[in-house]
C-alpha atoms as a PDB file:
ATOM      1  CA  UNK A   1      21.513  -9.329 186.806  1.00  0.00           C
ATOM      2  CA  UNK A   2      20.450 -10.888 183.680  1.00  0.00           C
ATOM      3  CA  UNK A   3      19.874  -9.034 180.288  1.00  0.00           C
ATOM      4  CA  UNK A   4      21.333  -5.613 180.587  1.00  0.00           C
ATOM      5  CA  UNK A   5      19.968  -2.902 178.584  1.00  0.00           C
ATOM      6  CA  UNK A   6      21.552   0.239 177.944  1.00  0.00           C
ATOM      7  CA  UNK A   7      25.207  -0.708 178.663  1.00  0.00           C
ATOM      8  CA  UNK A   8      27.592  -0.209 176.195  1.00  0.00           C
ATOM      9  CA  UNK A   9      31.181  -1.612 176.015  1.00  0.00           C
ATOM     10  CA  UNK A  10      34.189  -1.201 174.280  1.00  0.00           C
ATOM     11  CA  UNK A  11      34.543  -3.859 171.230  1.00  0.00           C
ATOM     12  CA  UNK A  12      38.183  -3.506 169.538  1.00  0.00           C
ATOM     13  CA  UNK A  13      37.573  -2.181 165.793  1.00  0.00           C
ATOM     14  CA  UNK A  14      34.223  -1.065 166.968  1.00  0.00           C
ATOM     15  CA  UNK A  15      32.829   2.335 168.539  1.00  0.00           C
ATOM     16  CA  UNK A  16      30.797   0.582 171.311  1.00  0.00           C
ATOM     17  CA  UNK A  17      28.710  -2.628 171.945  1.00  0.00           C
ATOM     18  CA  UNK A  18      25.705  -3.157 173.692  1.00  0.00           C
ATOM     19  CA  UNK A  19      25.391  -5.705 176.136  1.00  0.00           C
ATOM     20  CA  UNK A  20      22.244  -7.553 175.638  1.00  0.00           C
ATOM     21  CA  UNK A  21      22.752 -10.502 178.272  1.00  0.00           C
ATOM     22  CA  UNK A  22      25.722 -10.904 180.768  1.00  0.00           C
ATOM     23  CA  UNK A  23      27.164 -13.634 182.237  1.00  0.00           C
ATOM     24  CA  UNK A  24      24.684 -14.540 184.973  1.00  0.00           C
ATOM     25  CA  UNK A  25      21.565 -14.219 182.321  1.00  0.00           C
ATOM     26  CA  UNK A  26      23.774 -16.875 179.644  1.00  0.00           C
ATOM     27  CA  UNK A  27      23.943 -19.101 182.593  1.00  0.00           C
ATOM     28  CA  UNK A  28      20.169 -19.075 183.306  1.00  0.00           C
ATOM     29  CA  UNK A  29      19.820 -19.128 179.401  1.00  0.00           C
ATOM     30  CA  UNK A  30      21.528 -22.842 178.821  1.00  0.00           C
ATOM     31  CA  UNK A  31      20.098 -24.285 182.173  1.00  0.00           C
ATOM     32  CA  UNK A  32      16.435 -23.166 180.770  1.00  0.00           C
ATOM     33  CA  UNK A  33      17.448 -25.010 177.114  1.00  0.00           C
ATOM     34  CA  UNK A  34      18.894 -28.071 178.825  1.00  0.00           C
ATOM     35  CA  UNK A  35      15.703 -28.582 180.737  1.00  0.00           C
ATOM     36  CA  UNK A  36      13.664 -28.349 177.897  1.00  0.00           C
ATOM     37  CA  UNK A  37      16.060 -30.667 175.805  1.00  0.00           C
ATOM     38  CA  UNK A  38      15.054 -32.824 178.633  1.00  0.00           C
ATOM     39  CA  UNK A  39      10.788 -32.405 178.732  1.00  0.00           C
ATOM     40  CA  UNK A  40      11.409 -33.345 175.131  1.00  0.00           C
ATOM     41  CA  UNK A  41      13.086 -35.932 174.592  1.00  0.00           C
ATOM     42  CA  UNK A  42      11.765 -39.649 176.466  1.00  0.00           C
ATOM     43  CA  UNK A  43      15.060 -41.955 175.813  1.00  0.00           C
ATOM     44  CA  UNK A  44      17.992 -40.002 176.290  1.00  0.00           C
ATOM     45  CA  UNK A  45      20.403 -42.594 176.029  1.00  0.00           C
ATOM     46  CA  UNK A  46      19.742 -42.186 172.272  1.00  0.00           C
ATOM     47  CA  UNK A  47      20.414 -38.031 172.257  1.00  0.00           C
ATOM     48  CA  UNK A  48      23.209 -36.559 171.270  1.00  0.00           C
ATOM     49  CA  UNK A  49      24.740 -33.285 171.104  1.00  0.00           C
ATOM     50  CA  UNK A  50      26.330 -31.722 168.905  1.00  0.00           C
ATOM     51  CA  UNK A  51      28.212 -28.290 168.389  1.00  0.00           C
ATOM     52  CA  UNK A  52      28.569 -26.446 165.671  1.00  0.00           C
ATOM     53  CA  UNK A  53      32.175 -24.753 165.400  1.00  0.00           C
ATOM     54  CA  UNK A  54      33.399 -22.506 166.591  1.00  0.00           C
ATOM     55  CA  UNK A  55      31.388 -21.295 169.297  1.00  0.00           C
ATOM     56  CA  UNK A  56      28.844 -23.874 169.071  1.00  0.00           C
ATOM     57  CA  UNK A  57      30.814 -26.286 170.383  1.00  0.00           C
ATOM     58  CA  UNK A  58      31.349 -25.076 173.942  1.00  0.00           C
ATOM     59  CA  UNK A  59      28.133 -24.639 174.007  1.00  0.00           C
ATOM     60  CA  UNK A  60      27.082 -27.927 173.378  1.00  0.00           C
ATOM     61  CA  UNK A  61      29.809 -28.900 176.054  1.00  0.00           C
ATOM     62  CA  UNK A  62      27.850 -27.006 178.677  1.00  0.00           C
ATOM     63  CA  UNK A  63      24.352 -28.203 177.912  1.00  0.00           C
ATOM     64  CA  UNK A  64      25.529 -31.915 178.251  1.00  0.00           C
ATOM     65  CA  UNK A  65      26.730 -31.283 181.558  1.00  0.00           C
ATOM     66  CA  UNK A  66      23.852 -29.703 182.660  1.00  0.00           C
ATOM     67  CA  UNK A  67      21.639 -32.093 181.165  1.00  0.00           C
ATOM     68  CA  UNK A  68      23.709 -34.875 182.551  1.00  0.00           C
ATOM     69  CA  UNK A  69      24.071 -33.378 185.894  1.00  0.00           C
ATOM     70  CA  UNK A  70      20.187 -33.574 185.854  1.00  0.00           C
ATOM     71  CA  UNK A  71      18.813 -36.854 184.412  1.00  0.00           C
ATOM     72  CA  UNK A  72      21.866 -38.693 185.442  1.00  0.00           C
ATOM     73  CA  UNK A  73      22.416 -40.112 181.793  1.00  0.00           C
ATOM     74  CA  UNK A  74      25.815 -39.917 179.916  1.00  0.00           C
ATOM     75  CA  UNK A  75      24.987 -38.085 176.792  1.00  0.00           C
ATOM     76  CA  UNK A  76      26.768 -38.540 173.623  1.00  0.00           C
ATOM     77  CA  UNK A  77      28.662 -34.855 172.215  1.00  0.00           C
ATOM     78  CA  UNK A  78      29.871 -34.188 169.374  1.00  0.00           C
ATOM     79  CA  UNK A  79      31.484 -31.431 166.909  1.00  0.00           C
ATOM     80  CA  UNK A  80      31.105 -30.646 163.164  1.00  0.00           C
ATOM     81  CA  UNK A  81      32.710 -28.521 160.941  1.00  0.00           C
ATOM     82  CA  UNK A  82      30.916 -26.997 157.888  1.00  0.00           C
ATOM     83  CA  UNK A  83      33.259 -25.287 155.948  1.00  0.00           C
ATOM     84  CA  UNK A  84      33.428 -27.495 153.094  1.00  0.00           C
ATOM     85  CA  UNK A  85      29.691 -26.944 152.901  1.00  0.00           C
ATOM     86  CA  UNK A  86      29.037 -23.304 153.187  1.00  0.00           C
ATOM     87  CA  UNK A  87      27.316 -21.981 149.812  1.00  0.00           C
ATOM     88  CA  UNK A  88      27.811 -17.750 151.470  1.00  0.00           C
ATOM     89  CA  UNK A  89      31.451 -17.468 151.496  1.00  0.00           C
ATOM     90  CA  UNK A  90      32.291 -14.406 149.262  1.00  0.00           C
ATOM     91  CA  UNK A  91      34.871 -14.964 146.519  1.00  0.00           C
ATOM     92  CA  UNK A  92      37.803 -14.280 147.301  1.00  0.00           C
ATOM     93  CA  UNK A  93      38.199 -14.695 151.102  1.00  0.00           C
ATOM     94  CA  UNK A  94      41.193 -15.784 152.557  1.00  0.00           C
ATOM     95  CA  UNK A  95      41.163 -19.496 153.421  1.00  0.00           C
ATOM     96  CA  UNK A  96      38.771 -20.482 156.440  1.00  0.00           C
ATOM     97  CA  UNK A  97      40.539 -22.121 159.402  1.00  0.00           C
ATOM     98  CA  UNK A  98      38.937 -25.881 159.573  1.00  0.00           C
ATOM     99  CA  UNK A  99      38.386 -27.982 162.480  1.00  0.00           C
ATOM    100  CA  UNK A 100      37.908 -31.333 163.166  1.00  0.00           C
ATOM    101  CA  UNK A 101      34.796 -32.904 162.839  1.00  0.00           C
ATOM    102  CA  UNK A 102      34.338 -35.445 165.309  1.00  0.00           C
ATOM    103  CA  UNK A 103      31.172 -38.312 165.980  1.00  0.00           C
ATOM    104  CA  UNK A 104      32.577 -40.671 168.020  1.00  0.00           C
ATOM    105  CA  UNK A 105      29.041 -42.425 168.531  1.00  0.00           C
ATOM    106  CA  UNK A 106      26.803 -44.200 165.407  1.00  0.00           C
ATOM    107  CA  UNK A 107      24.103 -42.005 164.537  1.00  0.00           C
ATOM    108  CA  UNK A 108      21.501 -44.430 163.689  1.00  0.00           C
ATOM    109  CA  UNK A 109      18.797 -44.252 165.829  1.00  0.00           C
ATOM    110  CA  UNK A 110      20.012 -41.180 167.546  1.00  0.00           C
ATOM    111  CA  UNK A 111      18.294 -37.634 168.144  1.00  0.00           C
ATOM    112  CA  UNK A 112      20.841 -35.299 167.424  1.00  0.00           C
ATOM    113  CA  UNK A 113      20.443 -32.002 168.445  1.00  0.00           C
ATOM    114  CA  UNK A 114      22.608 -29.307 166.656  1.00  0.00           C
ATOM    115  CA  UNK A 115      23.974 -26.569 168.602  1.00  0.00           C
ATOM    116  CA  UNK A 116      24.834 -23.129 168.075  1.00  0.00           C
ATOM    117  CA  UNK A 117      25.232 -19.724 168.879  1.00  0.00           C
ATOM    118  CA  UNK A 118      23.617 -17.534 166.457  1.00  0.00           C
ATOM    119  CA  UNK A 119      20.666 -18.531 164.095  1.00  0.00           C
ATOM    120  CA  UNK A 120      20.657 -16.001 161.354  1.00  0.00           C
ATOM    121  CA  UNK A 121      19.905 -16.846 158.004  1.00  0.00           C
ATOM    122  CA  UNK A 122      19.771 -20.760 158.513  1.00  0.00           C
ATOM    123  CA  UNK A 123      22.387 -21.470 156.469  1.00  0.00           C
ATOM    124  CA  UNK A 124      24.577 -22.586 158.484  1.00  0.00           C
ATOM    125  CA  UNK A 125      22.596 -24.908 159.903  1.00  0.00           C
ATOM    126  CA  UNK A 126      21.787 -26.471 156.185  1.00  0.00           C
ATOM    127  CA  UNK A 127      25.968 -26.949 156.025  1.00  0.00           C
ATOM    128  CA  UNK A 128      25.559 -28.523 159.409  1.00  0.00           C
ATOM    129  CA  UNK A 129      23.017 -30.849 158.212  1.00  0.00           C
ATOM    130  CA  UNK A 130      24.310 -31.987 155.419  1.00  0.00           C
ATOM    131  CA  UNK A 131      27.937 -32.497 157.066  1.00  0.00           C
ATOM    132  CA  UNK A 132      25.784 -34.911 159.428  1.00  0.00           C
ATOM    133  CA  UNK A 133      24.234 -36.670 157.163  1.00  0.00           C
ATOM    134  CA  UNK A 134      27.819 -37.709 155.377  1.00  0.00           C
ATOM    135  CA  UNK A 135      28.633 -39.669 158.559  1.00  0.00           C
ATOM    136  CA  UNK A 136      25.030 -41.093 159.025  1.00  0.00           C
ATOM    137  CA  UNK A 137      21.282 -41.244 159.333  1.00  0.00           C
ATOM    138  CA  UNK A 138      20.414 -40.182 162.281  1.00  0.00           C
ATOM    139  CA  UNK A 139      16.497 -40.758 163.416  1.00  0.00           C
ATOM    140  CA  UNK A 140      15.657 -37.367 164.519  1.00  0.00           C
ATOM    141  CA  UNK A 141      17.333 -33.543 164.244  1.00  0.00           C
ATOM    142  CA  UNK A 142      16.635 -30.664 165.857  1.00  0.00           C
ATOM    143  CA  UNK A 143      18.285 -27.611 166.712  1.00  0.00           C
ATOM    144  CA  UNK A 144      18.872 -25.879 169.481  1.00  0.00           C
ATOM    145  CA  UNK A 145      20.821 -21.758 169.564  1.00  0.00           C
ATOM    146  CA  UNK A 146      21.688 -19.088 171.972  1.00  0.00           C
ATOM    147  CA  UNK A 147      20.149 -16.310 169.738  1.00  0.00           C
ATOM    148  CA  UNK A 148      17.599 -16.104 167.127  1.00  0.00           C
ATOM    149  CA  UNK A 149      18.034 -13.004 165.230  1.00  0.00           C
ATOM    150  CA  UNK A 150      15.882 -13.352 162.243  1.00  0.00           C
ATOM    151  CA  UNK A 151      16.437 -12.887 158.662  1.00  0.00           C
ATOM    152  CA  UNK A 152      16.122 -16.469 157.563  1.00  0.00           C
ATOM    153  CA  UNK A 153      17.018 -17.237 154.227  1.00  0.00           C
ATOM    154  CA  UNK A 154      16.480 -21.035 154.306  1.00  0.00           C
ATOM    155  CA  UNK A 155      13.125 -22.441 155.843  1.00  0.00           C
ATOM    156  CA  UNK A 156      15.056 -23.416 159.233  1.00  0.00           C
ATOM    157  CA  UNK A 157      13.009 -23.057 162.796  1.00  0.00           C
ATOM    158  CA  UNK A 158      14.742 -23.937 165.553  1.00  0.00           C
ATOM    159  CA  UNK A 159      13.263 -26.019 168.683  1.00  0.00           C
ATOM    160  CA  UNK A 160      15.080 -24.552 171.476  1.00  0.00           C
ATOM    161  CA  UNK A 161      16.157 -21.053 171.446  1.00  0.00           C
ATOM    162  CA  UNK A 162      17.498 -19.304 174.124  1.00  0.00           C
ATOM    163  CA  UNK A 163      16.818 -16.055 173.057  1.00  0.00           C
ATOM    164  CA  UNK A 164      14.819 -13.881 170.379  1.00  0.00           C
ATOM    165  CA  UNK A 165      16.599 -11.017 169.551  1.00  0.00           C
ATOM    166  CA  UNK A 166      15.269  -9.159 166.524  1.00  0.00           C
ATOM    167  CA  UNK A 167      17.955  -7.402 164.829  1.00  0.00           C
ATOM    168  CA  UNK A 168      18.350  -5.161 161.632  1.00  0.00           C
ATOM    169  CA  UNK A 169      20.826  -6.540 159.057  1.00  0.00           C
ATOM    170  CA  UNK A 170      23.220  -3.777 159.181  1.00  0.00           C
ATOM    171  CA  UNK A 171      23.499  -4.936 163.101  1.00  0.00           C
ATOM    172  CA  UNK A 172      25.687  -8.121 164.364  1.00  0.00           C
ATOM    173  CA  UNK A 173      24.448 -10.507 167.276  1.00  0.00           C
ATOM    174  CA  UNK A 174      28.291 -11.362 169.319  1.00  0.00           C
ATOM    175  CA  UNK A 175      28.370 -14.257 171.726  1.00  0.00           C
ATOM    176  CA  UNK A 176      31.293 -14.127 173.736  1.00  0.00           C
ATOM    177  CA  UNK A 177      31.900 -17.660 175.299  1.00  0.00           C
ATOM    178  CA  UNK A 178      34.215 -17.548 178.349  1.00  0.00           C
ATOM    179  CA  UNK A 179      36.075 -21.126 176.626  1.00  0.00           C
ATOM    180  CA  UNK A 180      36.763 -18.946 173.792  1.00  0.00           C
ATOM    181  CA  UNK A 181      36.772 -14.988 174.558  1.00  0.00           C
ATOM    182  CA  UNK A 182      37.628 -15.160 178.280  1.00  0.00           C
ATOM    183  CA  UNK A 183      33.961 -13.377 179.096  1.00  0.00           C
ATOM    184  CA  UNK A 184      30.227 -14.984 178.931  1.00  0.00           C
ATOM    185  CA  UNK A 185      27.913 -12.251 176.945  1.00  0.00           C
ATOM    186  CA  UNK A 186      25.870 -11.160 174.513  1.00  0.00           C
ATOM    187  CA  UNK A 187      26.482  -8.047 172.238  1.00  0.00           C
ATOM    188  CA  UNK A 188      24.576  -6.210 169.758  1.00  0.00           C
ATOM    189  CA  UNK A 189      26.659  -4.534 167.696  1.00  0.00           C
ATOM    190  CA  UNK A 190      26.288  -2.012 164.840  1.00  0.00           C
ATOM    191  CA  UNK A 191      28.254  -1.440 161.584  1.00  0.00           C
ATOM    192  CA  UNK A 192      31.330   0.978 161.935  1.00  0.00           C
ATOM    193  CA  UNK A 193      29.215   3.881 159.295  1.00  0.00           C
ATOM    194  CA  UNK A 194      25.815   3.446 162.018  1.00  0.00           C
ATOM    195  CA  UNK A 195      28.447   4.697 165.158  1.00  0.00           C
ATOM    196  CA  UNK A 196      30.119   7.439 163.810  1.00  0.00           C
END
C-alpha cells in the first residue's frame, strides 16, 4: 500500500492524525536507504551505524541488518545520546530521561553514519555530532533520516533521506517504530487549536 493519503487516525491527546506512510511503505523506505548506504560507501568494513535515541536507534538496528543481509559484511552499530548537548530545551522542563551512549568500536578511520527519524531543524544532529566527536575522530560523517521536514535552523543536509515531507511549523512529523510504539508509520499531525 505504501504512503496513504487521506487517512486519518486517532492519536491520544490529539483530534486526528494523518497517515502519511504505513507499514509496508517504511519497509520499502529503509531497504531503499540501506541500498544506497551501500552504492556509497566502497569499504564497509570501516562503516558504522549509529542511532540517534530514541527512535533513531531502532532504526539504525534495521538498516544494519538489511545492509548486512545484502553485502554480507558485519557492520559496526552504535547508539548516542544527546541530551547533555541540546542548546533548545526550554527552561524549565522537567528532567529528560537519558540513555546510554554506547560505541563499542574505535572510530578512527570509520564512516559513521548518524541515524534518525526526523530531520527538523538540524539541531539535533549538531548534539549528535558533537557527542561523537567526545569519544573520537571518526574519518567521515554523514547522516542518514526517515523524514526531512524542513525548517533548518543549522546548515545540516542530510545524505540519505527517506522521505521529504514539507511541513508547516505549527504541524508535527510522528514516526511510530513498531520496537517502540507497537505500529510502523508515519503521521502528520497538527496542533490541538488547527483541529478544533
Amino acid at each position: 500500500m505504501g504512503v496513504n493519503s487521506g487517512m486519518s487516525t486517532h492519536v491520544p491527546g490529539r483530534v486526528a492524525a494523518k497517515t502519511l506512510l504505513d507499514a509496508e511503505g517504511l519497509g520499502r523506505t529503509l531497504s531503499r536507504i540501506a541500498h544506497e548506504i551501500i552504492e556509497r560507501n566502497d569499504d564497509l568494513t570501516k562503516l558504522a551505524l549509529v542511532g540517534i535515541h530514541t527512535r533513531g536507534v531502532p532504526l539504525a538496528e534495521r538498516l544494519v541488518g538489511l545492509i548486512e543481509e545484502r553485502s554480507g559484511e558485519e557492520i559496526a552499530l552504535g547508539a548516542v545520546d544527546i541530551t547533555f548537548h541540546r542548546d533548545d530545551t526550554p527552561p524549565g522542563q522537567e528532567q529528560p530521561v537519558v540513555h546510554a551512549t554506547t560505541l563499542d568500536f574505535d572510530l578512527a578511520g570509520m564512516t559513521c553514519v548518524l541515524v534518525d527519524d526526523v530531520l527538523y531543524t538540524g539541531r539535533t544532529i549538531r548534539a549528535a555530532i558533537e557527542t561523537l566527536f567526545e569519544r573520537g575522530r571518526p574519518a567521515r560523517v554523514q547522516l542518514a533520516v526517515l523524514v526531512d521536514r524542513g525548517h533548518r535552523e543549522l546548515p545540516i543536509r542530510p545524505d540519505y533521506v527517506g522521505k521529504n515531507l514539507p511541513t508547516a511549523r505549527s504541524e508535527r512529523i510522528q514516526v511510530e517504530l513498531e520496537e517502540i510504539d507497537g505500529a510502523d508509520r508515519i503521521l502528520l499531525v497538527g496542533t490541538p487549536e488547527e483541529q478544533r
